[in-house]
Protein backbone atom coordinates (compact mmCIF):
# COMPACT_ATOMS: atom_id res chain seq x y z
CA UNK A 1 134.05 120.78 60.76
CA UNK A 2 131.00 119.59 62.23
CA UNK A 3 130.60 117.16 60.06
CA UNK A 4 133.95 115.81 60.27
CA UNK A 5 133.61 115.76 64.00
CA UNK A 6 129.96 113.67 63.56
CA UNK A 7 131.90 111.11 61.11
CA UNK A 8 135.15 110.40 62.74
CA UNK A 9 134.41 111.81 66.47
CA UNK A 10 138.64 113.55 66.09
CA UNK A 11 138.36 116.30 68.47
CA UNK A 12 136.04 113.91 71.03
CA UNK A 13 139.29 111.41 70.59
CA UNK A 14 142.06 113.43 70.88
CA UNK A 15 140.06 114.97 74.30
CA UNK A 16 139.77 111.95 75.97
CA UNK A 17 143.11 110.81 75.15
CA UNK A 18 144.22 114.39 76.95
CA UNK A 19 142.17 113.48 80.14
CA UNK A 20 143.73 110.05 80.41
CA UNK A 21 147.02 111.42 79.88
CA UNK A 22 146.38 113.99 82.43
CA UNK A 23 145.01 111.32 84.81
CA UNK A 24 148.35 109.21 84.74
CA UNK A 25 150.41 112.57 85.37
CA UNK A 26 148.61 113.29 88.12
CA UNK A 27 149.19 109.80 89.59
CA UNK A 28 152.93 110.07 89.20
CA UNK A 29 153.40 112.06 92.17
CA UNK A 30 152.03 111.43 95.81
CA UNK A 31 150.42 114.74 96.20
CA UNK A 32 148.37 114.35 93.33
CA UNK A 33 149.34 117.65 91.32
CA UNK A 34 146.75 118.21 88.59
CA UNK A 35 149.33 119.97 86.33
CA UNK A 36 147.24 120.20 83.33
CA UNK A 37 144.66 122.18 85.21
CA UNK A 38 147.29 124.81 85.36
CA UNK A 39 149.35 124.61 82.39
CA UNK A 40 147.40 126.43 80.38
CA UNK A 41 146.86 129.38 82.84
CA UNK A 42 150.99 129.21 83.32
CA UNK A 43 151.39 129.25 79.75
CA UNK A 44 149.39 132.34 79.03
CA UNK A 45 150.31 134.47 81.96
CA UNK A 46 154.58 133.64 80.40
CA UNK A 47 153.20 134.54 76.88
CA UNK A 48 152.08 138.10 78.08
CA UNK A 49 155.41 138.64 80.55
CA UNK A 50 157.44 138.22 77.87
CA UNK A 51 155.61 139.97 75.00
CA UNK A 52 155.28 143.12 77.28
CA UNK A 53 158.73 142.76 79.14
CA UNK A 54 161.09 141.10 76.33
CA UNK A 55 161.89 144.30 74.83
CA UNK A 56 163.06 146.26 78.18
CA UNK A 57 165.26 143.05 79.24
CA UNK A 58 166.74 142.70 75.91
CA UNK A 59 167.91 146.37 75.77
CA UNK A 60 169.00 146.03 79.83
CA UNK A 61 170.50 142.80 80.24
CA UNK A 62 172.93 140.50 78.40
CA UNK A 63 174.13 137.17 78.61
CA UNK A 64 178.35 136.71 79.19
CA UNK A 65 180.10 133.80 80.69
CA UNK A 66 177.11 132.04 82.03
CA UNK A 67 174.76 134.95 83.30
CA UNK A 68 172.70 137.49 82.85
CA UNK A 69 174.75 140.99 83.83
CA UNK A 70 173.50 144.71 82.51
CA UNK A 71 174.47 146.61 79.69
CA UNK A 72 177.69 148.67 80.11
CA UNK A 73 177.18 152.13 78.29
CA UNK A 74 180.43 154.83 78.49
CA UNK A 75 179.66 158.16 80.32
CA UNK A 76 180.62 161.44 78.45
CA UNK A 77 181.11 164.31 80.55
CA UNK A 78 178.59 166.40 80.68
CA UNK A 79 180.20 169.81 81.30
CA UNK A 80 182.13 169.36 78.12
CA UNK A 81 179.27 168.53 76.13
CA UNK A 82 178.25 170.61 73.46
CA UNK A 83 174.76 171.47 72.19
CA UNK A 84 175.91 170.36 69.03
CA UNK A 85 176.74 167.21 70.44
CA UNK A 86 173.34 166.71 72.65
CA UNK A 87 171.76 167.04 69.36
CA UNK A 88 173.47 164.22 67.72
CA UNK A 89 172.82 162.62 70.85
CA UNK A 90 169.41 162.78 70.65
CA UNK A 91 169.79 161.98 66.87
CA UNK A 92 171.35 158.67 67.42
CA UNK A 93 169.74 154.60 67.31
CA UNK A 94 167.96 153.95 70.02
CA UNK A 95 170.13 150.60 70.88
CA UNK A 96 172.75 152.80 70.92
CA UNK A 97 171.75 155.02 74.49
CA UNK A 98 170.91 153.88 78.09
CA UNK A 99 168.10 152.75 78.92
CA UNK A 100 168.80 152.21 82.95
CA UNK A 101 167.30 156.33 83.51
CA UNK A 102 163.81 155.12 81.24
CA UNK A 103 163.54 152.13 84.12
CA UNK A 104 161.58 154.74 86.12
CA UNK A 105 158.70 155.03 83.50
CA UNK A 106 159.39 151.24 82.82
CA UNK A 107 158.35 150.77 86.48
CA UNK A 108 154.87 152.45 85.85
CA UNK A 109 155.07 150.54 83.04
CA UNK A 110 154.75 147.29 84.70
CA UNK A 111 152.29 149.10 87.18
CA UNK A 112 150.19 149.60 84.38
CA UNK A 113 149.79 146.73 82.84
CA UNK A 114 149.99 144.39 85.98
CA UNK A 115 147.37 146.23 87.93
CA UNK A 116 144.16 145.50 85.34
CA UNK A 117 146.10 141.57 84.93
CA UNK A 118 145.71 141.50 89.20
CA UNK A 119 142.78 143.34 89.39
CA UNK A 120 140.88 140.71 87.07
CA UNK A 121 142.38 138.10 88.62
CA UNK A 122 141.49 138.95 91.97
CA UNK A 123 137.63 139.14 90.43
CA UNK A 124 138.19 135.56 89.23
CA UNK A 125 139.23 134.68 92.99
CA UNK A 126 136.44 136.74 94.16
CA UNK A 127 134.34 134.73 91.82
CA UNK A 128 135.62 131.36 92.47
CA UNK A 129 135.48 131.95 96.68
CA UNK A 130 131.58 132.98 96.06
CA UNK A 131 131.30 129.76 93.86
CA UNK A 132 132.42 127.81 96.71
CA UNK A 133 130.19 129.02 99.02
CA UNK A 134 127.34 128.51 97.14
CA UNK A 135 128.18 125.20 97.25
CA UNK A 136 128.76 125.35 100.85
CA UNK A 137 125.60 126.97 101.23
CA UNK A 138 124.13 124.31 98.95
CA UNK A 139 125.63 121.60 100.51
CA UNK A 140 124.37 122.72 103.96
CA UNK A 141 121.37 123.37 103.25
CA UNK A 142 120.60 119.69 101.55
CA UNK A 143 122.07 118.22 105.33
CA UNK A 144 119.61 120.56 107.21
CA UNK A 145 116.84 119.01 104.59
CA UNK A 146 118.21 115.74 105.31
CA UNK A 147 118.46 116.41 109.30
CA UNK A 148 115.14 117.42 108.75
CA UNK A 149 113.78 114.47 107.06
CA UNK A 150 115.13 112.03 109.45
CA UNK A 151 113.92 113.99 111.89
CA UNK A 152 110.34 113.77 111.07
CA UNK A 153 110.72 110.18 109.48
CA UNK A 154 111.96 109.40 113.48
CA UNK A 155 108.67 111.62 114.67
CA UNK A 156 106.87 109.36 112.11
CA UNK A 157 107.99 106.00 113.05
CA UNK A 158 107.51 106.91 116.94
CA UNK A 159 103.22 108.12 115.71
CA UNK A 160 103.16 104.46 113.71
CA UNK A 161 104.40 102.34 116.25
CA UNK A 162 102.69 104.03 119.03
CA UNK A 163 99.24 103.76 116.65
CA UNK A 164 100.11 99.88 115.66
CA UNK A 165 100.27 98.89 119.44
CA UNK A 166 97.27 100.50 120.01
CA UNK A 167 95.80 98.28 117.87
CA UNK A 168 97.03 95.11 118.77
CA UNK A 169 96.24 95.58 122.27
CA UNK A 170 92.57 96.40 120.93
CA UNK A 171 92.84 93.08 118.78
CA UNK A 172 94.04 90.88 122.01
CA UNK A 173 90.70 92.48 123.77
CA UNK A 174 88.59 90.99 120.24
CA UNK A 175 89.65 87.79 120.79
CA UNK A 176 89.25 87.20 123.94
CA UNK A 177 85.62 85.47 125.34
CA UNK A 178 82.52 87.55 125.89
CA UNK A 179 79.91 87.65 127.25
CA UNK A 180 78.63 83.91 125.71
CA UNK A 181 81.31 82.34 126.16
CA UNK A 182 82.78 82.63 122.12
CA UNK A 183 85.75 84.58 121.35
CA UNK A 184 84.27 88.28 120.71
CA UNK A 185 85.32 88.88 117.29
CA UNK A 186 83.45 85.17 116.10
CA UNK A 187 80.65 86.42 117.53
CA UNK A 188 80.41 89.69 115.65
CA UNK A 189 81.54 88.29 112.37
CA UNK A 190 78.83 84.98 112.31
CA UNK A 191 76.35 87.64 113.28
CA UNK A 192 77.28 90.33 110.69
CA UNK A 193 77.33 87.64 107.78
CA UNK A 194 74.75 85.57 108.73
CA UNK A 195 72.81 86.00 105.43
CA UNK A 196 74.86 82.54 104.67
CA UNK A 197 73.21 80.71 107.24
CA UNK A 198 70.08 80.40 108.86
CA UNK A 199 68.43 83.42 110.28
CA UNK A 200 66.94 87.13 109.25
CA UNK A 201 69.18 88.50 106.30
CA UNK A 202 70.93 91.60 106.76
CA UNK A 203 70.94 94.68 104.20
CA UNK A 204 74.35 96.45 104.04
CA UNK A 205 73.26 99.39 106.53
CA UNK A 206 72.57 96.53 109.11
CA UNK A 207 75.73 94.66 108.65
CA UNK A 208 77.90 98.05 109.43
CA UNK A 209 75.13 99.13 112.21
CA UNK A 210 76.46 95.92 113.89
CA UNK A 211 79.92 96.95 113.80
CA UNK A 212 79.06 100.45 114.76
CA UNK A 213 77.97 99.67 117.63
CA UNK A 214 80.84 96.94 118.87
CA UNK A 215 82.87 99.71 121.14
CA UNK A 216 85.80 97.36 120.72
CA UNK A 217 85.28 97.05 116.88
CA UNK A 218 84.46 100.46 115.82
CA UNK A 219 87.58 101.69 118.06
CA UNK A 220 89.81 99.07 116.11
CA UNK A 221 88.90 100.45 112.60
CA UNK A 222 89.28 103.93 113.60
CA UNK A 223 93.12 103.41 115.12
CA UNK A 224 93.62 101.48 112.08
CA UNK A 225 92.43 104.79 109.72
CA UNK A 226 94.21 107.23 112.02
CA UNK A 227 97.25 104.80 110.54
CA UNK A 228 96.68 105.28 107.24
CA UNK A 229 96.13 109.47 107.58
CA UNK A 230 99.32 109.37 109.32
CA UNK A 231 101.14 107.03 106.55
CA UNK A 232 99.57 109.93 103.75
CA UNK A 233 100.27 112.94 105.63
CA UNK A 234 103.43 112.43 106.94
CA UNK A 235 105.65 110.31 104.44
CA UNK A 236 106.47 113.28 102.11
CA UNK A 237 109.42 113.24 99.47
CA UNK A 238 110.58 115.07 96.64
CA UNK A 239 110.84 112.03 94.36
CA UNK A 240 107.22 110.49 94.35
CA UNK A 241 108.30 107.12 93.08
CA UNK A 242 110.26 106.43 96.47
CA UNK A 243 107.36 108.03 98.69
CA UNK A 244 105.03 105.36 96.86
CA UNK A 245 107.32 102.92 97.89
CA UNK A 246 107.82 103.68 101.25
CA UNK A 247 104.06 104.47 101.57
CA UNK A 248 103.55 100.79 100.39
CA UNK A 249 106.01 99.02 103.04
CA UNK A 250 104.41 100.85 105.81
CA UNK A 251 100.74 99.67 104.59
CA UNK A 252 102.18 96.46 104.06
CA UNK A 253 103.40 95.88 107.66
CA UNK A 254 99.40 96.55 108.39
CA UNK A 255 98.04 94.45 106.18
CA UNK A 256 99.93 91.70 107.45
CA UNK A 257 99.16 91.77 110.77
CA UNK A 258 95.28 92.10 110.42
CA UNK A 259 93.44 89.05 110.91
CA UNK A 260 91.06 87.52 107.72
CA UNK A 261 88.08 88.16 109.66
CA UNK A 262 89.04 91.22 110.91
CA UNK A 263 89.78 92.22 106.92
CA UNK A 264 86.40 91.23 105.67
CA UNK A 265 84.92 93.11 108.48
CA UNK A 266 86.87 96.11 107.20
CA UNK A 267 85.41 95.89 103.57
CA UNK A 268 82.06 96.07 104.77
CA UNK A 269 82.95 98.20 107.12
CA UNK A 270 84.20 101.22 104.26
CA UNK A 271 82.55 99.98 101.50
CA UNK A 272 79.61 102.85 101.40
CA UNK A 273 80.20 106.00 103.66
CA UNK A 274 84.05 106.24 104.19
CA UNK A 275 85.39 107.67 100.99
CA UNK A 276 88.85 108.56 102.61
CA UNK A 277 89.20 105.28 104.29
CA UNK A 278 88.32 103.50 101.10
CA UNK A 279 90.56 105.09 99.32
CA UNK A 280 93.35 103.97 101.71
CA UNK A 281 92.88 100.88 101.26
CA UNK A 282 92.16 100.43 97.14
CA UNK A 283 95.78 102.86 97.27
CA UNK A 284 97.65 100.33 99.32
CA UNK A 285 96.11 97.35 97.95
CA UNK A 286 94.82 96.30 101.28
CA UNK A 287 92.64 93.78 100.52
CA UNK A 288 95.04 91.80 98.09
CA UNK A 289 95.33 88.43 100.75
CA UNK A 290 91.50 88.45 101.62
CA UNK A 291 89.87 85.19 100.93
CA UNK A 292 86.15 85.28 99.21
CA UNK A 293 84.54 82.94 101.06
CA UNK A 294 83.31 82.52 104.82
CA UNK A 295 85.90 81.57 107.42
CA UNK A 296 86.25 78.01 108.35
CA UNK A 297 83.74 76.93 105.98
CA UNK A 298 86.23 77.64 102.93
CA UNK A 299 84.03 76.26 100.47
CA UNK A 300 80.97 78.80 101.43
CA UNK A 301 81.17 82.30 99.52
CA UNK A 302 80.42 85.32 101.40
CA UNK A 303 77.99 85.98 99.58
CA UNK A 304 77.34 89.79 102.21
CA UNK A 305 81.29 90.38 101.61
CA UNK A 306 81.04 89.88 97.40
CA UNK A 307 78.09 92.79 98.01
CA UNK A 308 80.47 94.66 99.50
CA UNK A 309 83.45 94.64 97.45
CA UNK A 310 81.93 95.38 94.05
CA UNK A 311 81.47 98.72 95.24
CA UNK A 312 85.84 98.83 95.28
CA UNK A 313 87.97 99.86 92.51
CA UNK A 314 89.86 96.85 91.48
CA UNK A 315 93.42 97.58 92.07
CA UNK A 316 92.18 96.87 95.91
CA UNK A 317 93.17 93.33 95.23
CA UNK A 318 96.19 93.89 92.86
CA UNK A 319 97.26 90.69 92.44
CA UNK A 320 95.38 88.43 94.53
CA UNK A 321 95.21 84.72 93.55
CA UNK A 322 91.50 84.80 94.85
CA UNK A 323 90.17 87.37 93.13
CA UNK A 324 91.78 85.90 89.99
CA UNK A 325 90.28 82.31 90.61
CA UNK A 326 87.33 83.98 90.95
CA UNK A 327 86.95 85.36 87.64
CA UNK A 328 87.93 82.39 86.17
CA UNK A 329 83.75 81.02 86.81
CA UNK A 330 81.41 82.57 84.33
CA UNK A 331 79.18 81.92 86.90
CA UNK A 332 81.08 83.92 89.22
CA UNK A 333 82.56 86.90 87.79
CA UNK A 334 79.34 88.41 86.64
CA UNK A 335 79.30 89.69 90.49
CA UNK A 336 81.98 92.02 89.39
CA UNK A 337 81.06 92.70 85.72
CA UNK A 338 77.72 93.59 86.58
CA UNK A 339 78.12 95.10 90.37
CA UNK A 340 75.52 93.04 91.94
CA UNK A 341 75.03 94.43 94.92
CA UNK A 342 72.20 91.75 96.21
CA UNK A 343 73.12 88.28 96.66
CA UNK A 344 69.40 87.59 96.00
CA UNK A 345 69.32 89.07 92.57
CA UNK A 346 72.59 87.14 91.05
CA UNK A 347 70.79 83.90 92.50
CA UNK A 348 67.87 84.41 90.98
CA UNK A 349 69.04 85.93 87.63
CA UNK A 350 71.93 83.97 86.87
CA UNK A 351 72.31 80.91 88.94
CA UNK A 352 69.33 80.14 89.43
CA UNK A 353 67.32 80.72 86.11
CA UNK A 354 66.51 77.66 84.58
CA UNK A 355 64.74 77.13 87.40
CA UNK A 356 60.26 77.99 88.10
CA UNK A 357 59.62 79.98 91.01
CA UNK A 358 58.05 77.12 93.17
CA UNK A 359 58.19 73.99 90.85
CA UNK A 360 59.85 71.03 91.35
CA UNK A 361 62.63 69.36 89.24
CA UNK A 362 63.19 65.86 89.12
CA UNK A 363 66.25 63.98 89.06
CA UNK A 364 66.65 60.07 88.37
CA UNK A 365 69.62 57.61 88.72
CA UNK A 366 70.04 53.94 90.04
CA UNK A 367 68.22 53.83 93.09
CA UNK A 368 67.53 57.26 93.38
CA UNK A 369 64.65 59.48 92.75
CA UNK A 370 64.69 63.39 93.73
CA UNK A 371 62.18 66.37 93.22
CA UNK A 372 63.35 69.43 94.50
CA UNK A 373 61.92 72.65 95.04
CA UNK A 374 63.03 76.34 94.44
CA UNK A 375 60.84 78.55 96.61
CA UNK A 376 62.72 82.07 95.82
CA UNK A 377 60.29 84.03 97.99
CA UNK A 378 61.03 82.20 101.29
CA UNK A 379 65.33 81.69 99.37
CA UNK A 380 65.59 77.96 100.01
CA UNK A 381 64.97 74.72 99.00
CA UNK A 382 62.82 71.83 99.72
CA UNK A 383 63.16 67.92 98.55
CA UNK A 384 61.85 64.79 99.07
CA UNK A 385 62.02 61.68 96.67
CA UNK A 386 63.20 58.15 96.99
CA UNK A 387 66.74 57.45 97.92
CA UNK A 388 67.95 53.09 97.58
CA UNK A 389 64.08 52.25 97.60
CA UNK A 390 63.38 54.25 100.85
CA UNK A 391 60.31 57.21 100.61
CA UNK A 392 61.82 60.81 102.00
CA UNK A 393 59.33 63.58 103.17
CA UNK A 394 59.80 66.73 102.32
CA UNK A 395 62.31 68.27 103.96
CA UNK A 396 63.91 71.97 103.62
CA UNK A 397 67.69 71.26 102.41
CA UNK A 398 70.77 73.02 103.89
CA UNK A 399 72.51 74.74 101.34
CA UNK A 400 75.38 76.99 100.12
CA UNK A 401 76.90 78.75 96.93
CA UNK A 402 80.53 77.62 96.12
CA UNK A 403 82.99 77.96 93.31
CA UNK A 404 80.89 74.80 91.82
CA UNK A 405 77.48 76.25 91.78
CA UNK A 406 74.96 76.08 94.61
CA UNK A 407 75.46 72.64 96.45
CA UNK A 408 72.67 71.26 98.24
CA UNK A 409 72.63 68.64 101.51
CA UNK A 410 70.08 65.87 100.43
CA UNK A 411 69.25 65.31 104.19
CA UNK A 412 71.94 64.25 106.96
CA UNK A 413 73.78 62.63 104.63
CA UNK A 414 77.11 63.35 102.52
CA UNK A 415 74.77 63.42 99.48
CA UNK A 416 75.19 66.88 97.66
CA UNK A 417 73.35 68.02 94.33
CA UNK A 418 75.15 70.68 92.41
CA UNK A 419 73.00 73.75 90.84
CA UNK A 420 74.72 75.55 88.41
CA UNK A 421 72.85 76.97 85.17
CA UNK A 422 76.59 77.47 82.88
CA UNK A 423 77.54 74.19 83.46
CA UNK A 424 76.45 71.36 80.77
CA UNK A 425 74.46 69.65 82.99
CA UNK A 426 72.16 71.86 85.41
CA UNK A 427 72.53 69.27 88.18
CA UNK A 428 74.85 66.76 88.99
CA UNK A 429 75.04 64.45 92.00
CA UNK A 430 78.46 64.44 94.35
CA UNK A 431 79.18 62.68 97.40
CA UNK A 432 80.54 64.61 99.90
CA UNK A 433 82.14 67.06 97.00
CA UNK A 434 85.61 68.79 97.93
């Protein structure tokens, strides 16, 4: 039978032909009767009323002229009866006697045999009411979880919003002037990543002392992690999927109100001593938009920021297009493979190490004749040579690692060599390179 059923599917055919048939009786009248969810029950309760009461009625009743009218059985008198004639009374065919005196014990009968028939049917209603309120119960119970949930998603939404003006209004304080004059957020970020320019360099402790101890700062990265403990905490679902997602919109509204500057700030900011907070942001993917390279001067690396972000797992930048380009350099992505976490050391080691510590290189073309310096203990470079016939002094050159290599300013003018030890040829002379 089973496998007939697996090969031609007869008794799965002949069911769903039943439903559909069902389905267009019920259609047929406006109240929607279901009568096949009853015609079986019907059918068996008239199968046991007449097995159990066919006999009696059949003995009782008859059928003449169009109805159903009781037996007529002649009356003997009783007086005259004889014993002899009780005897044969008792003697004679059943069919034959009265039954309308035996109706008594038919009655308790009936009683009999009806009472156990009610008795489990009123169990099955019993049953079926409890059934339905269960579901009741159930059904309440998942609104008062629901009530619940918007309930705290409301309290949740009124914490965020309350938090995320908090930190714009600390924002609008950043950039506004200080005290010389600069907006107060340029000021702390040219000062925190001044290892790119001229100046003392900065060791990672240094960089985050300096945002320590900006009142306005510090108070800005702590309303924005009081954000993200609320966002863990308090978004909690059942289904984990949809509390990622809703996690991520909510992080996503941060991200993209946070300045650049303010972003690369936050890296270095996390990057060593706040676990928690770090882990915020490499969960939501925070710092997928963050450029690599110093604002307004989008050709100069951050060289203090690359430190930084080595330390991060990388599904911090998920899909970011910079990160991306980034490893496309050889030159470049051995920040990452390796975890360089001293701009010095990747200069030295990979960039610059064709190079002699303190020797000069010289480069010819028409009209031009350069020797240039590395001096790796003082991190610069000097130059001087003979540009269209005219002598140069040496002079210390202003330069700056891009996605090219290091490029260096041959004095005031747009004249730029190109450092860059993968590349086929070590240097290479640009004017004013984009």
């Amino acid at each position: 039978m089973w496998w007939a059923e697996a090969q031609y599917s007869f008794i799965y055919r002949v069911i769903m032909c039943l439903k559909r048939l069902c389905g267009w009786i019920k259609k047929q009248t406006k109240l929607k009767i279901d009568i096949c969810k009853w015609f079986l029950p019907c059918l068996l309760i008239v199968a046991a009323v007449y097995t159990l009461y066919y006999p009696y009625y059949k003995q009782t009743l008859e059928f003449k002229e169009g109805t159903f009218v009781i037996k007529e059985y002649p009356e003997k008198n009783k007086d005259m009866e004889s014993v002899q004639e009780k005897v044969a009374k008792n003697t004679e065919k059943e069919e034959q006697a009265n039954p309308i005196g035996d109706w008594g014990t038919f009655g308790d009968f009936i009683g009999g045999t009806l009472n156990p028939i009610i008795g489990f049917i009123s169990i099955l209603l019993l049953f079926a009411t409890w059934k339905l309120t269960r579901k009741t119960l159930d059904f309440t119970k998942e609104e008062l979880k629901n009530s619940n949930d918007l309930l705290t998603t409301q309290q949740f939404d009124a914490i965020f919003w309350g938090l995320f003006h908090n930190l714009k209004r600390i924002e609008e304080i950043l950039y506004k002037n200080g005290d010389y004059g600069q907006i107060k957020i340029n000021e702390i970020y040219y000062d925190v990543f001044r290892c790119n320019f001229s100046g003392k360099d900065l060791n990672h402790s240094e960089r985050r002392e300096k945002i320590l101890k900006n009142a306005e700062l510090s108070q800005y990265f702590i309303c924005l992690y009081q954000i993200f403990k609320n966002i863990d905490e308090r978004v909690s679902l059942a289904n984990k999927e949809e509390e990622k997602k809703i996690k991520k919109a909510y992080s996503n509204i941060l991200r993209a109100s946070i300045p650049t500057k303010l972003l690369q700030l936050l890296a270095v900011n996390c990057h060593e001593r706040f676990t928690q907070y770090k882990q915020f942001l490499e969960e939501s993917n925070f710092l997928e938009h963050m450029p690599f390279y110093i604002i307004e001067h989008e050709k100069h690396l951050n060289l203090g920021l690359l430190e930084c972000l080595v330390t991060y797992d990388k599904k911090v930048f998920d899909d970011s297009n910079y990160y991306k380009e980034f490893n496309k350099k050889e030159s470049l992505k051995i920040f990452f493979d390796e975890k360089i976490q001293d701009y010095k050391v990747y200069i030295n080691k990979h960039l610059m190490r064709l190079f002699v510590d303190e020797k000069s290189i010289e480069y010819k073309k028409i009209n031009l004749k350069i020797f240039l310096i590395w001096k790796s203990k003082h991190f610069g470079f000097v130059w001087w040579g003979t540009i269209e016939g005219k002598e140069q002094g040496k002079e210390s050159c202003d330069w700056m690692v891009t996605m090219n290599g290091i490029e260096i300013r041959i004095g005031n003018s747009n004249l730029y060599l190109i450092v860059n030890s993968f590349s086929n040829n070590l240097i290479e002379i640009k004017e004013n390179p984009s």
